[in-house]
Protein backbone atom coordinates (compact mmCIF):
# COMPACT_ATOMS: atom_id res chain seq x y z
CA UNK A 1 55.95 58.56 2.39
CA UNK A 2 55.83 62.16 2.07
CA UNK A 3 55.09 64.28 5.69
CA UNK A 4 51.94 65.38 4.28
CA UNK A 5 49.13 64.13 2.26
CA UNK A 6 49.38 65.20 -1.28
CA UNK A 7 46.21 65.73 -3.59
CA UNK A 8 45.75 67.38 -6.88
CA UNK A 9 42.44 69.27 -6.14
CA UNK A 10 40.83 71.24 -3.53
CA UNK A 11 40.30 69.99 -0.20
CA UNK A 12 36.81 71.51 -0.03
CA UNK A 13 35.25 69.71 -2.99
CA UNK A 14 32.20 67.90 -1.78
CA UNK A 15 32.87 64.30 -1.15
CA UNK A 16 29.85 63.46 -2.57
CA UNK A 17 30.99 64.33 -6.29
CA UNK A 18 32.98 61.98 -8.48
CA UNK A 19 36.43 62.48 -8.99
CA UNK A 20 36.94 64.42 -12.48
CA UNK A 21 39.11 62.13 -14.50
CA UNK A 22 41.76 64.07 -16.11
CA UNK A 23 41.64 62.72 -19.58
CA UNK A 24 37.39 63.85 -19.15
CA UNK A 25 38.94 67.47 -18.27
CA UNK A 26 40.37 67.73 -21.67
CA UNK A 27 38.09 66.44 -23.78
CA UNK A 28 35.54 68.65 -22.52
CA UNK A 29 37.32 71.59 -22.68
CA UNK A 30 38.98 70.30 -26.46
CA UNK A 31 34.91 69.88 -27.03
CA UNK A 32 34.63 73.43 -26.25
CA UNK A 33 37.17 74.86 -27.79
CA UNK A 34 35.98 72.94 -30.99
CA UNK A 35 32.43 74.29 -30.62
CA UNK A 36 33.19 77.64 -28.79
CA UNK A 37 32.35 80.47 -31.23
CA UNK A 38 32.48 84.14 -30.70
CA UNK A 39 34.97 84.99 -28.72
CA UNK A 40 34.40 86.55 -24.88
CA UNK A 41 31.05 85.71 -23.38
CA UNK A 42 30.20 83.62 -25.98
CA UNK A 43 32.91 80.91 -24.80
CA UNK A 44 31.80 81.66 -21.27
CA UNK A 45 28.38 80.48 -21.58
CA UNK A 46 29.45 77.52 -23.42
CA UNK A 47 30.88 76.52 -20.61
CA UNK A 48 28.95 77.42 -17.81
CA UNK A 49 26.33 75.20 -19.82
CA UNK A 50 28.72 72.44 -19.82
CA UNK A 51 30.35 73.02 -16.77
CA UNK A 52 27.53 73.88 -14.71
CA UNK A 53 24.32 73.04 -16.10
CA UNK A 54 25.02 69.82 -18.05
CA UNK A 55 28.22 68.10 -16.48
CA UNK A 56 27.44 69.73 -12.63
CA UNK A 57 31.39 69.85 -12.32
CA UNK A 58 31.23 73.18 -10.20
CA UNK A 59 28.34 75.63 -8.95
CA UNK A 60 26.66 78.48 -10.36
CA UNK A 61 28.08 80.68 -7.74
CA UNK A 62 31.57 79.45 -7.95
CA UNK A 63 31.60 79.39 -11.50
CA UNK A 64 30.59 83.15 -11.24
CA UNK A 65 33.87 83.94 -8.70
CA UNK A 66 35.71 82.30 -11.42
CA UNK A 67 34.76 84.56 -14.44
CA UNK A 68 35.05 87.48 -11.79
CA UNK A 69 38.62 86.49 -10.78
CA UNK A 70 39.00 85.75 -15.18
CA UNK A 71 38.69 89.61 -15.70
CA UNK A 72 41.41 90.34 -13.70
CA UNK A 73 44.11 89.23 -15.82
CA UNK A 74 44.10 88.79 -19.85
CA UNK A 75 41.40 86.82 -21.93
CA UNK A 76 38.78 85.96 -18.96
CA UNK A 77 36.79 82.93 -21.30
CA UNK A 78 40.68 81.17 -21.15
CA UNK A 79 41.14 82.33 -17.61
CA UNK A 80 37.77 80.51 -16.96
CA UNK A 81 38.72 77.14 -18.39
CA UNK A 82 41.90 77.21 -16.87
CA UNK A 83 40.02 78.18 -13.30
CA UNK A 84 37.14 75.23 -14.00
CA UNK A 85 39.95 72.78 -14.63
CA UNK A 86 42.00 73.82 -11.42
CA UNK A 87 39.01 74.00 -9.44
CA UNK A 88 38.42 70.33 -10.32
CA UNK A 89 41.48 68.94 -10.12
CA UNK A 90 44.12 71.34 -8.76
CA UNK A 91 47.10 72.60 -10.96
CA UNK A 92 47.35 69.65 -13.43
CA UNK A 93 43.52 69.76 -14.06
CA UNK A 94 44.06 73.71 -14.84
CA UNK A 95 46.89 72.80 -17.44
CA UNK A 96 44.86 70.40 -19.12
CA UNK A 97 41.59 72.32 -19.70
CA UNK A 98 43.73 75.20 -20.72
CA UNK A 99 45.44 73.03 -23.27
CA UNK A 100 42.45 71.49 -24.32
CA UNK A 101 40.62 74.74 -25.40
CA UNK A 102 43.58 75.95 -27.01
CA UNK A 103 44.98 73.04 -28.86
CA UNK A 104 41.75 72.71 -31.04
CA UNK A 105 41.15 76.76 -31.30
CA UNK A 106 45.11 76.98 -32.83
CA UNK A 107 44.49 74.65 -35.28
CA UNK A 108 41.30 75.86 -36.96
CA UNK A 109 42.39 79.42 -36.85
CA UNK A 110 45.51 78.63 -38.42
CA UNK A 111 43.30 76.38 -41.09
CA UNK A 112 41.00 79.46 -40.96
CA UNK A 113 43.39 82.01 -41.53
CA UNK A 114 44.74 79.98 -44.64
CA UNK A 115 41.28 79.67 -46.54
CA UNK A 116 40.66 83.36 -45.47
CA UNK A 117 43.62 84.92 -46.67
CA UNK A 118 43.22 82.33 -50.20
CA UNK A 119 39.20 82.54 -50.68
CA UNK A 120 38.83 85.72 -48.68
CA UNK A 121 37.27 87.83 -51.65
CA UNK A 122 34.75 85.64 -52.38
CA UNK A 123 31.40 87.08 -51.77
CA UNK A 124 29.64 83.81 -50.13
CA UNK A 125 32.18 83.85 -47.64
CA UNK A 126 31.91 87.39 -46.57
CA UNK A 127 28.02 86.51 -46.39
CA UNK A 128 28.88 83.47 -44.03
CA UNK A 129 31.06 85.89 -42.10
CA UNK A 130 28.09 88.68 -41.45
CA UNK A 131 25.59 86.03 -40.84
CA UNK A 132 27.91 84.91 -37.69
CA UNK A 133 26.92 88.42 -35.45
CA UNK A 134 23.63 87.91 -35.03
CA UNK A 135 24.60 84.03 -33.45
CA UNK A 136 27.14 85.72 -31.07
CA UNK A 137 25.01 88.76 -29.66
CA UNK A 138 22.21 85.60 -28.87
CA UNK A 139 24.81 83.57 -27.13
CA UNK A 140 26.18 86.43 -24.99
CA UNK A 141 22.55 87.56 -23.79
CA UNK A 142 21.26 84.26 -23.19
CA UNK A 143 24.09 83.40 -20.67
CA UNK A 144 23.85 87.30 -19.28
CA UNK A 145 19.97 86.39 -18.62
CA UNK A 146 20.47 83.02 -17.01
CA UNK A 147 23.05 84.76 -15.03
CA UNK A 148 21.16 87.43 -14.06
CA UNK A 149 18.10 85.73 -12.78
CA UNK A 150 20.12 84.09 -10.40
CA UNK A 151 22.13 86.42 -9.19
CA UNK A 152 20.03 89.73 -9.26
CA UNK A 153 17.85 89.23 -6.13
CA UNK A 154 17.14 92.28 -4.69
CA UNK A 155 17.37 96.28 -4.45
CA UNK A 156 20.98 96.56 -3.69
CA UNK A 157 22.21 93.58 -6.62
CA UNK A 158 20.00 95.33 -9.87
CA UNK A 159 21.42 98.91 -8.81
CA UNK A 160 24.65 97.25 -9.06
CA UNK A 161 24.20 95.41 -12.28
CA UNK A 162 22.86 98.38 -13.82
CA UNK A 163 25.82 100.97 -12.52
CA UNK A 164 28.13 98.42 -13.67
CA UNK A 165 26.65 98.56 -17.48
CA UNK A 166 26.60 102.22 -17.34
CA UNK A 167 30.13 102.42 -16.06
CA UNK A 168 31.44 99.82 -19.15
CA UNK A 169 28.90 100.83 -21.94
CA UNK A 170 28.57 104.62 -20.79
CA UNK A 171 32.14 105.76 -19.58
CA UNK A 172 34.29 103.23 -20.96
CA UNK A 173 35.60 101.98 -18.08
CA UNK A 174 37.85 99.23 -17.65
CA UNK A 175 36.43 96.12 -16.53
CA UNK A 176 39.20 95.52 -13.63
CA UNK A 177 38.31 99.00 -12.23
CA UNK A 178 34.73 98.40 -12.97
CA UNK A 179 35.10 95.10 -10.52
CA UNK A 180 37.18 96.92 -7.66
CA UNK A 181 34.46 99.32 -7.08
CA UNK A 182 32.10 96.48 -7.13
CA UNK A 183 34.40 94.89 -4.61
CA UNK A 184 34.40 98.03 -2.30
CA UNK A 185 30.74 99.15 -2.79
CA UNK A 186 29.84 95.14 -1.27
CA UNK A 187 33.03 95.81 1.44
CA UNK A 188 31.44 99.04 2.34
CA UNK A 189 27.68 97.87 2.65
CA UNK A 190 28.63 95.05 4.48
CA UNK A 191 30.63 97.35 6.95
CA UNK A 192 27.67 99.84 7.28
CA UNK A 193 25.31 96.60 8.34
CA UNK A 194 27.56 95.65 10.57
CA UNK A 195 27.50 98.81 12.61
CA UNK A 196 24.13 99.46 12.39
CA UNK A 197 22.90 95.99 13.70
């Protein structure tokens, strides 16, 4: 018997929620990564709908830390997945969901890549191709929307949001330095009410 108790997922989940079976982590994320099309945001909202909306798994709010904590480092919709699987069921539940959204992704690309590079100067294809942007632009503002209208409350969250699409659409900047401003403008507000309470 080891000294101290040893479980695979966060302490802090609520007790109320079913345990997330591991095999049910993969095959969601495999689901996704099947279905997920566009790259970016587009993956994103596919699964905060799953995630969030549909399977209840984790919270709008947390969900949100974990595509904030996703920009940090690398490609932020796998850096979700793999945060929604940890979240759920600690280090093993983060390998699976990563592996579950990539397995599926690898092998149509590589299929993908093979009819591109064979059929590629066909002109129905490069129809079906074009057709595609139109689908992903939807996808990313209906999730930015849904997001939006629960997180933009007041004065102080839409000057943020909009300073935040200036600073990425306007100036270019990077979306890690974009975030630590973010992080300091809330540190610095929060300090100000404090004194002046």
């Amino acid at each position: 018997m080891p000294p101290f108790p040893i479980r695979c997922y966060n302490n802090d989940m609520d007790e109320n929620k079913p345990l997330v079976s591991l095999a049910d982590i993969f095959l969601t994320f495999a689901f996704i990564g099947i279905t997920g099309f566009g790259g970016g945001m587009a993956i994103v909202a596919l699964v905060e709908r799953v995630c969030v909306r549909e399977k209840k798994w984790i919270g709008a709010d947390e969900f949100l830390h974990g595509l904030a904590f996703g920009q940090l480092l690398g490609p932020f919709s796998l850096n979700v997945c793999t945060f929604t699987g940890s979240r759920l069921r600690g280090v093993r539940g983060g390998i699976l969901a990563t592996v579950g959204f990539l397995l599926p992704s690898f092998i149509l690309i590589t299929l993908l890549s093979w009819l591109y590079f064979t059929y590629h100067k066909l002109p129905q294809l490069q129809s079906a191709l074009k057709g595609t942007n139109p689908v992903v632009i939807a996808l990313i503002l209906v999730v930015a929307i849904d997001m939006g209208r629960k997180q933009i409350k007041n004065l102080s969250s839409i000057l943020m949001a909009l300073g935040a699409f200036a600073a990425t659409v306007l100036f270019k900047l990077n979306a890690a330095l974009v975030l630590l401003i973010a992080v300091l403008w809330s540190l610095g507000i929060m300090l100000y009410r404090r004194r002046h309470s």
